[in-house]
N, C-alpha and C. Protein backbone atom coordinates (compact mmCIF):
# COMPACT_ATOMS: atom_id res chain seq x y z
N UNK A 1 53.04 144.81 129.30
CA UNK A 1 54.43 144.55 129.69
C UNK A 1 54.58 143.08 130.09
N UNK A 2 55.58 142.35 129.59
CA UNK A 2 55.71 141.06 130.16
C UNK A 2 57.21 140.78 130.58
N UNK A 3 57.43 140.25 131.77
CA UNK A 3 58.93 140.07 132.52
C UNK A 3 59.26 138.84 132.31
N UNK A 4 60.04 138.30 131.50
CA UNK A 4 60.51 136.97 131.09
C UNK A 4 62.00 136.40 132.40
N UNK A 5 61.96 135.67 133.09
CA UNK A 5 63.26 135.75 134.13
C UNK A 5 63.99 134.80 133.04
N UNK A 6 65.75 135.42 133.15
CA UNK A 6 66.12 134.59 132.57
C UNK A 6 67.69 134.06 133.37
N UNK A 7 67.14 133.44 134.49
CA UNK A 7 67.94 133.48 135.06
C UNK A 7 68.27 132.12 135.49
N UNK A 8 69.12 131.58 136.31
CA UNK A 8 69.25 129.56 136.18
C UNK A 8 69.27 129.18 137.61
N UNK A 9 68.42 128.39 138.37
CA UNK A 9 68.69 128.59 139.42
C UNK A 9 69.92 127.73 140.63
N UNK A 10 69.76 128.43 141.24
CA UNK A 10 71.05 128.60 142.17
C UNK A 10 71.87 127.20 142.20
N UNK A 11 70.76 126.23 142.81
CA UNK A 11 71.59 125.09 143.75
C UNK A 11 71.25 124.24 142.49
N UNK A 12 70.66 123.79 141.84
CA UNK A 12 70.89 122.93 140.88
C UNK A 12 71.61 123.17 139.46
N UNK A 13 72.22 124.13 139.26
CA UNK A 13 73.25 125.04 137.79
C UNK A 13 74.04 124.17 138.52
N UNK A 14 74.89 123.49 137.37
CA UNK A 14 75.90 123.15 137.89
C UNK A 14 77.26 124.06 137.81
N UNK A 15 78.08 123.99 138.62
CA UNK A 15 79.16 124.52 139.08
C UNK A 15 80.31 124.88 138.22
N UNK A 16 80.53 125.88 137.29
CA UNK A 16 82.16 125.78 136.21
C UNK A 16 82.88 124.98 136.79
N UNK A 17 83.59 124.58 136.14
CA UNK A 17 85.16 123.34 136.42
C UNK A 17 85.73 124.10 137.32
N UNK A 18 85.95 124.10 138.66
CA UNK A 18 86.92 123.97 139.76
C UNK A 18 86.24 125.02 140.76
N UNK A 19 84.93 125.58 140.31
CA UNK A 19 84.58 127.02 141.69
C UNK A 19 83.53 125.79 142.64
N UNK A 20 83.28 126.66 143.71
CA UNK A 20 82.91 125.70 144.64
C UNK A 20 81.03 125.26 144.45
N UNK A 21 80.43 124.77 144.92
CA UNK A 21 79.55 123.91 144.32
C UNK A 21 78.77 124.37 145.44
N UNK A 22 77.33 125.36 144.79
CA UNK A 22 76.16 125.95 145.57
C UNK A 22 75.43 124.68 146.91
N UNK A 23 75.21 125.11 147.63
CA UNK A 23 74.36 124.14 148.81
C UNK A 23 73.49 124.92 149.39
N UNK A 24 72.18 123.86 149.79
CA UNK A 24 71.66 124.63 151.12
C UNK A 24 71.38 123.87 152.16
N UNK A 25 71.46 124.38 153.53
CA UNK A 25 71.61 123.59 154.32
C UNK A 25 70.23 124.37 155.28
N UNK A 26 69.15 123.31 155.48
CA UNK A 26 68.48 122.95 156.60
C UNK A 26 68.88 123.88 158.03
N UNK A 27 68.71 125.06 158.66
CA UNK A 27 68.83 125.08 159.98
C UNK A 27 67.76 124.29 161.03
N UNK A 28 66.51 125.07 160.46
CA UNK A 28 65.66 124.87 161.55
C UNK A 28 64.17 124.35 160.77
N UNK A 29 63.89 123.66 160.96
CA UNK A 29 62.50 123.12 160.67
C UNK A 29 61.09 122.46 161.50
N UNK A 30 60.43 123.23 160.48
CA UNK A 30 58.51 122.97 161.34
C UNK A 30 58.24 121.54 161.43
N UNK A 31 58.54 120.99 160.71
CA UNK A 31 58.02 119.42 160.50
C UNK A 31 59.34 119.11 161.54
N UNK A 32 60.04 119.37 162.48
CA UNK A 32 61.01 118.79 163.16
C UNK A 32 60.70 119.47 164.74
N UNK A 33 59.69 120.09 164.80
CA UNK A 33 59.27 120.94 165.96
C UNK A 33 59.54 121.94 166.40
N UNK A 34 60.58 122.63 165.18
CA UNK A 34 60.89 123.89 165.21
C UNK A 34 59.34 125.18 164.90
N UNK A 35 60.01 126.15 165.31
CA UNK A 35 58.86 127.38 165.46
C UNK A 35 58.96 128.17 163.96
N UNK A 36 59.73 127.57 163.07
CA UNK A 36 59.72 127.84 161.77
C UNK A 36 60.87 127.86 160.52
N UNK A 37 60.78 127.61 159.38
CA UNK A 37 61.45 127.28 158.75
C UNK A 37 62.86 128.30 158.45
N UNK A 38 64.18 128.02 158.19
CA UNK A 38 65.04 128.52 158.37
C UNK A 38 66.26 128.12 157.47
N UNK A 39 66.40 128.53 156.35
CA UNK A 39 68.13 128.22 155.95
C UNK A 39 69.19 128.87 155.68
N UNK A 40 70.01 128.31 155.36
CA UNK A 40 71.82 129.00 155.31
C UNK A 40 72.16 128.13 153.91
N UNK A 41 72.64 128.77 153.06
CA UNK A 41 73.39 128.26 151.50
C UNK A 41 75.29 129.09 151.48
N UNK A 42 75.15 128.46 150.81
CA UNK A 42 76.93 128.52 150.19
C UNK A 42 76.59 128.44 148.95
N UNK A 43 77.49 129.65 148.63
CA UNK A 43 77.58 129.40 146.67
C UNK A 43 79.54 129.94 146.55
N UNK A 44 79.43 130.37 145.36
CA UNK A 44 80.72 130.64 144.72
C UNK A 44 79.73 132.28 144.31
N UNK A 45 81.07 133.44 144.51
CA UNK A 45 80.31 134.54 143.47
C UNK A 45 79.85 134.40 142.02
N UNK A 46 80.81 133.44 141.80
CA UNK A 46 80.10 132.92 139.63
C UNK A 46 79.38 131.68 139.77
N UNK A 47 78.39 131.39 140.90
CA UNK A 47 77.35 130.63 140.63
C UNK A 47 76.34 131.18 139.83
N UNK A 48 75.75 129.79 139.18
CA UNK A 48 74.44 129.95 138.36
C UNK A 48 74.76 131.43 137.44
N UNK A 49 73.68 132.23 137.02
CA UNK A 49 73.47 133.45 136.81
C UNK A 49 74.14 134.71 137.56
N UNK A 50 75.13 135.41 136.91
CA UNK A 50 76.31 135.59 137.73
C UNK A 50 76.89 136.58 136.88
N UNK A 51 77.09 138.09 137.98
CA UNK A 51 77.82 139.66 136.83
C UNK A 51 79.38 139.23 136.95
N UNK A 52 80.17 139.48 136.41
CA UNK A 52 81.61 139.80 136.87
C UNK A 52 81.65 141.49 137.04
N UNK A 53 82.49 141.90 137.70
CA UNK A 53 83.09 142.77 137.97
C UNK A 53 84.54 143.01 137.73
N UNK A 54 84.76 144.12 136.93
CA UNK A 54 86.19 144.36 136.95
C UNK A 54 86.86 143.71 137.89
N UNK A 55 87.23 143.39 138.89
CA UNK A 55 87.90 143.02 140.12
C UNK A 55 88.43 141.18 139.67
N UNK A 56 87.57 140.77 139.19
CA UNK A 56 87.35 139.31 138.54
C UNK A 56 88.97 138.85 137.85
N UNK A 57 89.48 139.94 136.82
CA UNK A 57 90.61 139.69 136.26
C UNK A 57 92.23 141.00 135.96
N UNK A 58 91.00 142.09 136.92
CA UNK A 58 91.95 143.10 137.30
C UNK A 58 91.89 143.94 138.73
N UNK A 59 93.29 143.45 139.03
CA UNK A 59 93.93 143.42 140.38
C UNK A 59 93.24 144.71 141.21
N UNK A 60 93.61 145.61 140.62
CA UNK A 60 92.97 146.87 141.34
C UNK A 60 91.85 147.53 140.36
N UNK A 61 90.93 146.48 140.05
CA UNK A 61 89.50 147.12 139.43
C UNK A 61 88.48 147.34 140.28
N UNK A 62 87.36 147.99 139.66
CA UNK A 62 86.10 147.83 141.05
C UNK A 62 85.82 146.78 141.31
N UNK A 63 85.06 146.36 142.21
CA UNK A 63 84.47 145.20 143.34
C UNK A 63 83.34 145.70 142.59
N UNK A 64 82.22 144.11 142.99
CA UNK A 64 80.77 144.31 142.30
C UNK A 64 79.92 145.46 142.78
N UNK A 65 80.61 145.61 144.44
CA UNK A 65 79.84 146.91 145.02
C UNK A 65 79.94 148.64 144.74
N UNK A 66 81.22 148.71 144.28
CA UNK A 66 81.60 149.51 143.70
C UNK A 66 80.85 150.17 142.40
N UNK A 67 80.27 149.49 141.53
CA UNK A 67 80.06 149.52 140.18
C UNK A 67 78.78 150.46 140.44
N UNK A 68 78.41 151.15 140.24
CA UNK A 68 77.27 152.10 139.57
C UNK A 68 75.79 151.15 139.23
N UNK A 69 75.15 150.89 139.72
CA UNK A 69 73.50 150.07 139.65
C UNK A 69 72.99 150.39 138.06
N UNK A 70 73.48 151.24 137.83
CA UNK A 70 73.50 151.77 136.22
C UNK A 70 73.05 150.69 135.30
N UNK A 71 74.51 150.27 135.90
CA UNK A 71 75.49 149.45 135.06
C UNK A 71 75.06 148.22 134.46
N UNK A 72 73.96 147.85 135.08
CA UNK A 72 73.19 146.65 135.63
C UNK A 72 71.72 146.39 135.04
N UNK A 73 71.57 147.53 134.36
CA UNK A 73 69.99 147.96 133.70
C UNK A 73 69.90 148.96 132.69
N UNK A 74 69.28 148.47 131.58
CA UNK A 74 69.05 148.97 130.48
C UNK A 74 68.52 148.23 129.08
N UNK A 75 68.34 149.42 128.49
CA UNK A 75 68.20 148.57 127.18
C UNK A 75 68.98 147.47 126.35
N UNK A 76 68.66 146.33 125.89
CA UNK A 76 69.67 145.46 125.48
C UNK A 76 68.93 144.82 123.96
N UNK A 77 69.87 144.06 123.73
CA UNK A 77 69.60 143.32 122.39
C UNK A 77 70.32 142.09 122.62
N UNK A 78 69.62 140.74 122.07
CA UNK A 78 69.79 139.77 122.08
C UNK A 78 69.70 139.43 121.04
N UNK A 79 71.10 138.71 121.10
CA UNK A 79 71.71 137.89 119.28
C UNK A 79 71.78 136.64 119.37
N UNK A 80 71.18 135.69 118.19
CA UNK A 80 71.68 134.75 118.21
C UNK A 80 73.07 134.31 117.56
N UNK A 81 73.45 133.46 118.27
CA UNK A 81 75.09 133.27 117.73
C UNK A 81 75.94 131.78 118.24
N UNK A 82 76.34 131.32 117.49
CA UNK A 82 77.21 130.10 117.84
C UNK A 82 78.82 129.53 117.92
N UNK A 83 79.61 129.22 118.69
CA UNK A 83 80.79 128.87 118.16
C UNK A 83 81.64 130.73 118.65
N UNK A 84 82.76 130.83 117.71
CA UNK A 84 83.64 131.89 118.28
C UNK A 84 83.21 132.71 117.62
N UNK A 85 82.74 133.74 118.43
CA UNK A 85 82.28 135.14 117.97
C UNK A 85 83.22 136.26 117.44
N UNK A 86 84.08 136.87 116.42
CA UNK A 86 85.25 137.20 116.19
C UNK A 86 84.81 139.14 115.84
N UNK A 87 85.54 140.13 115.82
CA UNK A 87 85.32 141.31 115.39
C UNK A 87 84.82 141.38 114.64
N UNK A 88 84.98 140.72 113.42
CA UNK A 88 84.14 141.14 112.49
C UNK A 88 82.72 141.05 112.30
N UNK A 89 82.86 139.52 113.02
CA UNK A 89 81.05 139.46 113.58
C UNK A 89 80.37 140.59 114.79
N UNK A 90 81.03 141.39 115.20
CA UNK A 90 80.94 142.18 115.98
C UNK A 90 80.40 143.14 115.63
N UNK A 91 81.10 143.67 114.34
CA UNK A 91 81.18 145.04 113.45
C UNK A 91 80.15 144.84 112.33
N UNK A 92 79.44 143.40 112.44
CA UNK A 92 78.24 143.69 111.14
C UNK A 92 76.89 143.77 112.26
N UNK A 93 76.81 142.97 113.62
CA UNK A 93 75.80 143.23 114.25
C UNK A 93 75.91 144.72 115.06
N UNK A 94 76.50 145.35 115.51
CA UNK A 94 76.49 146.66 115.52
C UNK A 94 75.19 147.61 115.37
N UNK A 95 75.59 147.91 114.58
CA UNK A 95 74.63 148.75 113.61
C UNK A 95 73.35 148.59 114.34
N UNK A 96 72.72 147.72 114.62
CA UNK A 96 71.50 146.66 115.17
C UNK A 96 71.02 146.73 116.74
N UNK A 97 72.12 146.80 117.49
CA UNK A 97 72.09 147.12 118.58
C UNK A 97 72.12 147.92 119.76
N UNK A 98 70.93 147.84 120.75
CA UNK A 98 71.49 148.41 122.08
C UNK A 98 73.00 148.26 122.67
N UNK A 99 73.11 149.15 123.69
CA UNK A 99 74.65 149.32 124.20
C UNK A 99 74.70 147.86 125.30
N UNK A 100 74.17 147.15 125.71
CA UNK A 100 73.96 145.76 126.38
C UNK A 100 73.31 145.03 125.24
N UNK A 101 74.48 144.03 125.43
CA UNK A 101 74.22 142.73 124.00
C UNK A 101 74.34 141.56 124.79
N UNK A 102 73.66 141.21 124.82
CA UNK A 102 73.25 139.27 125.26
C UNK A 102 73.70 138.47 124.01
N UNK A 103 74.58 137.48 124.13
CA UNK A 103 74.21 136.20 123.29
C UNK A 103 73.78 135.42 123.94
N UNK A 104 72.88 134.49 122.71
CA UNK A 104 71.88 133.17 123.12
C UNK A 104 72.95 132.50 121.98
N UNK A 105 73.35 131.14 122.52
CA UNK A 105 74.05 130.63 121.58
C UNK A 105 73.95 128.70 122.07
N UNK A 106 72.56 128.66 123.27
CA UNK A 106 73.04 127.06 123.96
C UNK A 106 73.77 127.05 124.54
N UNK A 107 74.51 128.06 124.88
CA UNK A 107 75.75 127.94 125.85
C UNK A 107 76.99 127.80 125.19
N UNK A 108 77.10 128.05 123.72
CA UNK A 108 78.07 127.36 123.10
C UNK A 108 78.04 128.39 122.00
N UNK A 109 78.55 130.13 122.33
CA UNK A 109 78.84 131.25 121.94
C UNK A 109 79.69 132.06 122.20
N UNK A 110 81.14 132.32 122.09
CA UNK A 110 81.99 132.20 122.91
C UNK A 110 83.08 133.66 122.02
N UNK A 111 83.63 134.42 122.82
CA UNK A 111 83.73 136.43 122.46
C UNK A 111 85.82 135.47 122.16
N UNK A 112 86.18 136.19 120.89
CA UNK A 112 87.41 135.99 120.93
C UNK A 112 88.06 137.42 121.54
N UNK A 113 89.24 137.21 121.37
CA UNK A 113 89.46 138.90 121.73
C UNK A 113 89.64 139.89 121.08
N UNK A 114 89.69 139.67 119.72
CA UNK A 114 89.05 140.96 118.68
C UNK A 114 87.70 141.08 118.81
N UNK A 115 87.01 139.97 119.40
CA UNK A 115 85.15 140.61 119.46
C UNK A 115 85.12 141.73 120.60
N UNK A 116 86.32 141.17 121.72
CA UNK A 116 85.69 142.37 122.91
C UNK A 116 86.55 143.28 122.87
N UNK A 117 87.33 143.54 121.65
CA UNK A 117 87.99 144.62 121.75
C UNK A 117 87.34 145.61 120.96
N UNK A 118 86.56 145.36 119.61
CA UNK A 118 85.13 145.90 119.03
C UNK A 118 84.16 146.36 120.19
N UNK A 119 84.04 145.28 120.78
CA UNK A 119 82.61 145.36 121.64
C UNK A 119 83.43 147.20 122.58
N UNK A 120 84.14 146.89 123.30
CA UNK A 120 85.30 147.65 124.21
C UNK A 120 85.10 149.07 123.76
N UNK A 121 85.65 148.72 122.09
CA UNK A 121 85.93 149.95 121.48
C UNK A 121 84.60 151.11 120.96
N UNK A 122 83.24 150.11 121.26
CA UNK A 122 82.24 150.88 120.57
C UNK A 122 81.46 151.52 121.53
N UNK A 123 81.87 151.06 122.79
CA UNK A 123 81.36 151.66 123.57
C UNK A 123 80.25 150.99 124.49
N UNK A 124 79.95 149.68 124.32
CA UNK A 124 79.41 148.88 124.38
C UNK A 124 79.29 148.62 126.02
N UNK A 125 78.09 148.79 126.78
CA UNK A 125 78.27 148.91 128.56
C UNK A 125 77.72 147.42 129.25
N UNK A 126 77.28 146.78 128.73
CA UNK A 126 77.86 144.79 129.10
C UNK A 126 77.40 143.98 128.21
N UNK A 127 78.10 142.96 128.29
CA UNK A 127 78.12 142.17 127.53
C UNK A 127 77.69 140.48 128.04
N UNK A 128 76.42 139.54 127.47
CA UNK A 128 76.06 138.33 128.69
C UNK A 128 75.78 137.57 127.62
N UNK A 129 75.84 136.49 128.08
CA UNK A 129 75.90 135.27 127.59
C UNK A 129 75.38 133.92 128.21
N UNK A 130 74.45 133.42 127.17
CA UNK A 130 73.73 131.87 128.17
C UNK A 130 74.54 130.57 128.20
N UNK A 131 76.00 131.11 128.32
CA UNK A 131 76.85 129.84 128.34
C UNK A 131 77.72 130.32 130.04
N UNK A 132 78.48 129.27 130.01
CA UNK A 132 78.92 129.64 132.29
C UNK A 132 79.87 130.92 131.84
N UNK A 133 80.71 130.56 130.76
CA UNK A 133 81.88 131.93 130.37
C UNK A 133 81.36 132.62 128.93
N UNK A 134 82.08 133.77 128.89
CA UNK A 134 81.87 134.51 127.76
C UNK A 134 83.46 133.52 126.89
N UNK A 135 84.17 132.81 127.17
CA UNK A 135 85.41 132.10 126.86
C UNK A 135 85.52 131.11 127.08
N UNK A 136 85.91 130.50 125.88
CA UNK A 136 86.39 128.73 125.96
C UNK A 136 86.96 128.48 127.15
N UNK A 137 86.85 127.71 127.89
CA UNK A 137 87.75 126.67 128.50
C UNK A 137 89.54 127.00 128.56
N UNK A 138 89.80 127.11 127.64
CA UNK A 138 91.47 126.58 127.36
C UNK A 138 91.41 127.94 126.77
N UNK A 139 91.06 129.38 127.02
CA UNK A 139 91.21 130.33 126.93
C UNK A 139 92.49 130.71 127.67
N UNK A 140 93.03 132.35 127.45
CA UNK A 140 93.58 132.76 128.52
C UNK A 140 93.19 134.11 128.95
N UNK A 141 91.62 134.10 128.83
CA UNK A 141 91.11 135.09 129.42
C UNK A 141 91.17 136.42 128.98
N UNK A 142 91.25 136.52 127.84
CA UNK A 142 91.66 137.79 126.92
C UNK A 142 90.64 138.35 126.72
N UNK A 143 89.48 138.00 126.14
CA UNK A 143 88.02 138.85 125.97
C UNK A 143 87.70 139.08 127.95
N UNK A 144 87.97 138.67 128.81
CA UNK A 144 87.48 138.79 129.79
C UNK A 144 88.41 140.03 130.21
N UNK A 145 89.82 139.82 130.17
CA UNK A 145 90.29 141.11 130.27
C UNK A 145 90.23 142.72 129.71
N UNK A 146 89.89 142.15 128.42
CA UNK A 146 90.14 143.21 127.32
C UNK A 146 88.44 144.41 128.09
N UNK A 147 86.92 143.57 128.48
CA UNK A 147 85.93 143.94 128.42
C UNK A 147 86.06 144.52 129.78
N UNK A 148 86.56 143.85 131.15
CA UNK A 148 86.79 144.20 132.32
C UNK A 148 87.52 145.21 132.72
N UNK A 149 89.21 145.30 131.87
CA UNK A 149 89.25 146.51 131.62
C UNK A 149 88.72 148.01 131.52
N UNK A 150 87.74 147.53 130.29
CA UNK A 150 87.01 148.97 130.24
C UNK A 150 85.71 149.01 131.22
N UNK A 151 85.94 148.48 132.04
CA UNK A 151 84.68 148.10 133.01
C UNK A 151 83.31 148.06 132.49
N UNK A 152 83.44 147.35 131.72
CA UNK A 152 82.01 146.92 131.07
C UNK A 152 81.63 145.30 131.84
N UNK A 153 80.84 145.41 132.54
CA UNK A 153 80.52 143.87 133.46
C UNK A 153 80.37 142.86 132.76
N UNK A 154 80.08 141.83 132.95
CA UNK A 154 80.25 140.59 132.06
C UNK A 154 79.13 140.03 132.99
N UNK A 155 77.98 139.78 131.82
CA UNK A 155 76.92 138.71 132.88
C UNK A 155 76.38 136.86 131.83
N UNK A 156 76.69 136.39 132.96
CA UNK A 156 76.98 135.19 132.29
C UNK A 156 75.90 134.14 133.51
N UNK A 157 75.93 132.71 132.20
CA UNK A 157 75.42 132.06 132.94
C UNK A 157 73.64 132.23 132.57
N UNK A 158 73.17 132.81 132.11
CA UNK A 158 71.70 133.25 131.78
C UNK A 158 71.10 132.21 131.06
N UNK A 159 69.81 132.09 131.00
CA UNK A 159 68.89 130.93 130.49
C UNK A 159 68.20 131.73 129.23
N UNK A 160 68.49 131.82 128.18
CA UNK A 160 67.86 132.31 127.13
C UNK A 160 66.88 131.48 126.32
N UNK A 161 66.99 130.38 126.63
CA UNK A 161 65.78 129.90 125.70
C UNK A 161 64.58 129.91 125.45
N UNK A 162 64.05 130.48 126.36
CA UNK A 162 62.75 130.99 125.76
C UNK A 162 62.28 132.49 125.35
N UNK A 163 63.60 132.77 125.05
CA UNK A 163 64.04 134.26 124.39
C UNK A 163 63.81 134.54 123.19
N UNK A 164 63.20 135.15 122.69
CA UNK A 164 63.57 135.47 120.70
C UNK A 164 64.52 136.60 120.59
N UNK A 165 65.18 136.60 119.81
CA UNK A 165 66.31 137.97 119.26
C UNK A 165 65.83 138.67 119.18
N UNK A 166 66.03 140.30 119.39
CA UNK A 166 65.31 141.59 119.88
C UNK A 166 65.68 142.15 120.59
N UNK A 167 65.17 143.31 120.84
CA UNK A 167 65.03 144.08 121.98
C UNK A 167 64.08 144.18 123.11
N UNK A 168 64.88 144.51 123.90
CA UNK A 168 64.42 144.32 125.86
C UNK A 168 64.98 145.08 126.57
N UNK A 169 64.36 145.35 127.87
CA UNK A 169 64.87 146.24 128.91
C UNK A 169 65.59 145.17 129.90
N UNK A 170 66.49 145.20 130.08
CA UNK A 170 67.36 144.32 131.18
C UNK A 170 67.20 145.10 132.36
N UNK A 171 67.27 144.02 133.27
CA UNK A 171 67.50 143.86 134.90
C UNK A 171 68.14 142.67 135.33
N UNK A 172 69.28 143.31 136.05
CA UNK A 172 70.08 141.97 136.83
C UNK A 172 71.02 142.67 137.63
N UNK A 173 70.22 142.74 138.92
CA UNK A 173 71.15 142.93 139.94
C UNK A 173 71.55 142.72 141.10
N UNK A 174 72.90 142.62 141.17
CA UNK A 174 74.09 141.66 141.68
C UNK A 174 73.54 142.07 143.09
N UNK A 175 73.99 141.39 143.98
CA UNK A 175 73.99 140.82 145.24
C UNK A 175 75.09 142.01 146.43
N UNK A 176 74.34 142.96 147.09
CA UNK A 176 75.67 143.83 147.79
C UNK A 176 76.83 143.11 148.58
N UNK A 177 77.80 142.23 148.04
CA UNK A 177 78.64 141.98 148.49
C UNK A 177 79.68 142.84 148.38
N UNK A 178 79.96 143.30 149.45
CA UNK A 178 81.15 144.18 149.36
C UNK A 178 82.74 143.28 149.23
N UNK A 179 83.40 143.95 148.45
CA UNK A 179 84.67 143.43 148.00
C UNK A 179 84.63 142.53 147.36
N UNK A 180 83.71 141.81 146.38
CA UNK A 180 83.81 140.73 145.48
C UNK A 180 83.52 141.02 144.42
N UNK A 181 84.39 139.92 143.79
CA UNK A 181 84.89 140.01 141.88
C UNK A 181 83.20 139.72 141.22
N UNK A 182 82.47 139.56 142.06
CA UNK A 182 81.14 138.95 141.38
C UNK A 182 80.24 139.07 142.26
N UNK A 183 78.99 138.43 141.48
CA UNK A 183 78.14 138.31 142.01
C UNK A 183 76.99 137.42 141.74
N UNK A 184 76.28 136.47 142.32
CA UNK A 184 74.87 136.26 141.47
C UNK A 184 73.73 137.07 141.10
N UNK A 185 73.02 136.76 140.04
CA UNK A 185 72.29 137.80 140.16
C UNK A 185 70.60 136.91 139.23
N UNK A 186 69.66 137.98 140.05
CA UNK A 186 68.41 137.49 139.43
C UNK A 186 68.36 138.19 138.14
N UNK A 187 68.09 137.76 137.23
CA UNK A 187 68.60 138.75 135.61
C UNK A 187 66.79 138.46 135.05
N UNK A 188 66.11 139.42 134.84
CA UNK A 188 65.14 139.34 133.99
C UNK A 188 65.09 140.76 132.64
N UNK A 189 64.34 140.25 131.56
CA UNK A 189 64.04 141.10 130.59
C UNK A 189 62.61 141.39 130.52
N UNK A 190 62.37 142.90 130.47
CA UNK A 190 61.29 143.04 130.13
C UNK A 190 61.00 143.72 128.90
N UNK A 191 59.68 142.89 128.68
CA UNK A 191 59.37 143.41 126.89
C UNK A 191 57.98 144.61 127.05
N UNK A 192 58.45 145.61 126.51
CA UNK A 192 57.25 146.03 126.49
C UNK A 192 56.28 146.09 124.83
N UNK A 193 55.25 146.32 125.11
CA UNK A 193 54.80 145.87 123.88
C UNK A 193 55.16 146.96 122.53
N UNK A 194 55.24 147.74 123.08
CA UNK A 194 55.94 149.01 121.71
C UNK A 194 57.32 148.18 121.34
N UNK A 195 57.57 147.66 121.63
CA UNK A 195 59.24 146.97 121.44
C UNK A 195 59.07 145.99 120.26
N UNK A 196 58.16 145.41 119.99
CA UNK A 196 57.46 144.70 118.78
C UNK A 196 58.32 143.43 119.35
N UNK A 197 59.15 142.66 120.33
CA UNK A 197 59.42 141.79 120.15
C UNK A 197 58.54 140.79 119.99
């Protein structure tokens, strides 16, 4: 069995355009004559490696705490893919896949909203991506709604590159914050060797 982490870490990921910007701050320290080392951090819930939760883009959806641990672990498949991912590219990888689909794309793989309305419609239980959003920039959040909706989590933000396409057992789970749209999360895959990846 081998556990690949694929996860980005905290305080140095840099920050999506406008959420607040991870820190850690120093309480108490040995080299300062303290009786032992001690800190306190600030993040954003969509720092670094990071689930959404329904709650993220619908008003009265679940909170990350809410969601079923389920939800969070399982078998997955990882695609490579680049640029806008559209239904139809949806509907030929299919066939191929576990019900958790990762894209590896550089960060630059991105769900239109006929992909997550495929993805939505097939039954598909999350969907992650090694870019900060599953959506462009100058989106209006339509694959994020369409997938959140059906409460399928959205985990984003992941470090895939030293990933090959395949199959894996996922783990990534979110942080018990109660009442939040998110969460960070430590996300690893494990391969086992019957898996031929």
């Amino acid at each position: 069995m081998r556990i690949i982490d694929v996860s980005r870490e905290l305080f140095s990921t840099p920050a999506y355009p406008g959420d607040p910007i991870p820190k850690r701050d120093l309480v108490r320290r040995m080299s300062m004559g303290d009786a032992c080392n001690l800190s306190g951090f600030y993040a954003g819930c969509h720092s670094a490696t990071h689930m959404d939760a329904p709650r993220h883009f619908i008003d009265d959806g679940k909170t990350i705490d809410q969601m079923d641990l389920s939800a969070f672990t399982g078998e997955c498949t990882v695609i490579e893919a680049e640029g806008i991912i559209t239904g139809a590219d949806i509907d030929a990888i299919l066939p191929e896949c576990e019900k958790m689909i990762l894209f590896k794309g550089n960060g630059q793989a991105f769900l239109s909203a006929s992909a997550a309305f495929v993805l939505a419609d097939a039954g598909v239980k999350l969907v992650g991506t090694d870019a900060q959003s599953i959506e462009m920039c100058d989106e209006e959040f339509h694959a994020h709604k369409q997938l959140l909706g059906a409460e399928i989590p959205i985990l984003e933000g992941l470090d895939l590159s030293k990933v090959q396409p395949g199959n894996y057992r996922l783990m990534a789970l979110p942080l018990f914050l109660a009442g939040a749209e998110a969460s960070p999360v430590r996300a690893v895959l494990i391969q086992d060797s019957e898996m031929g990846v």
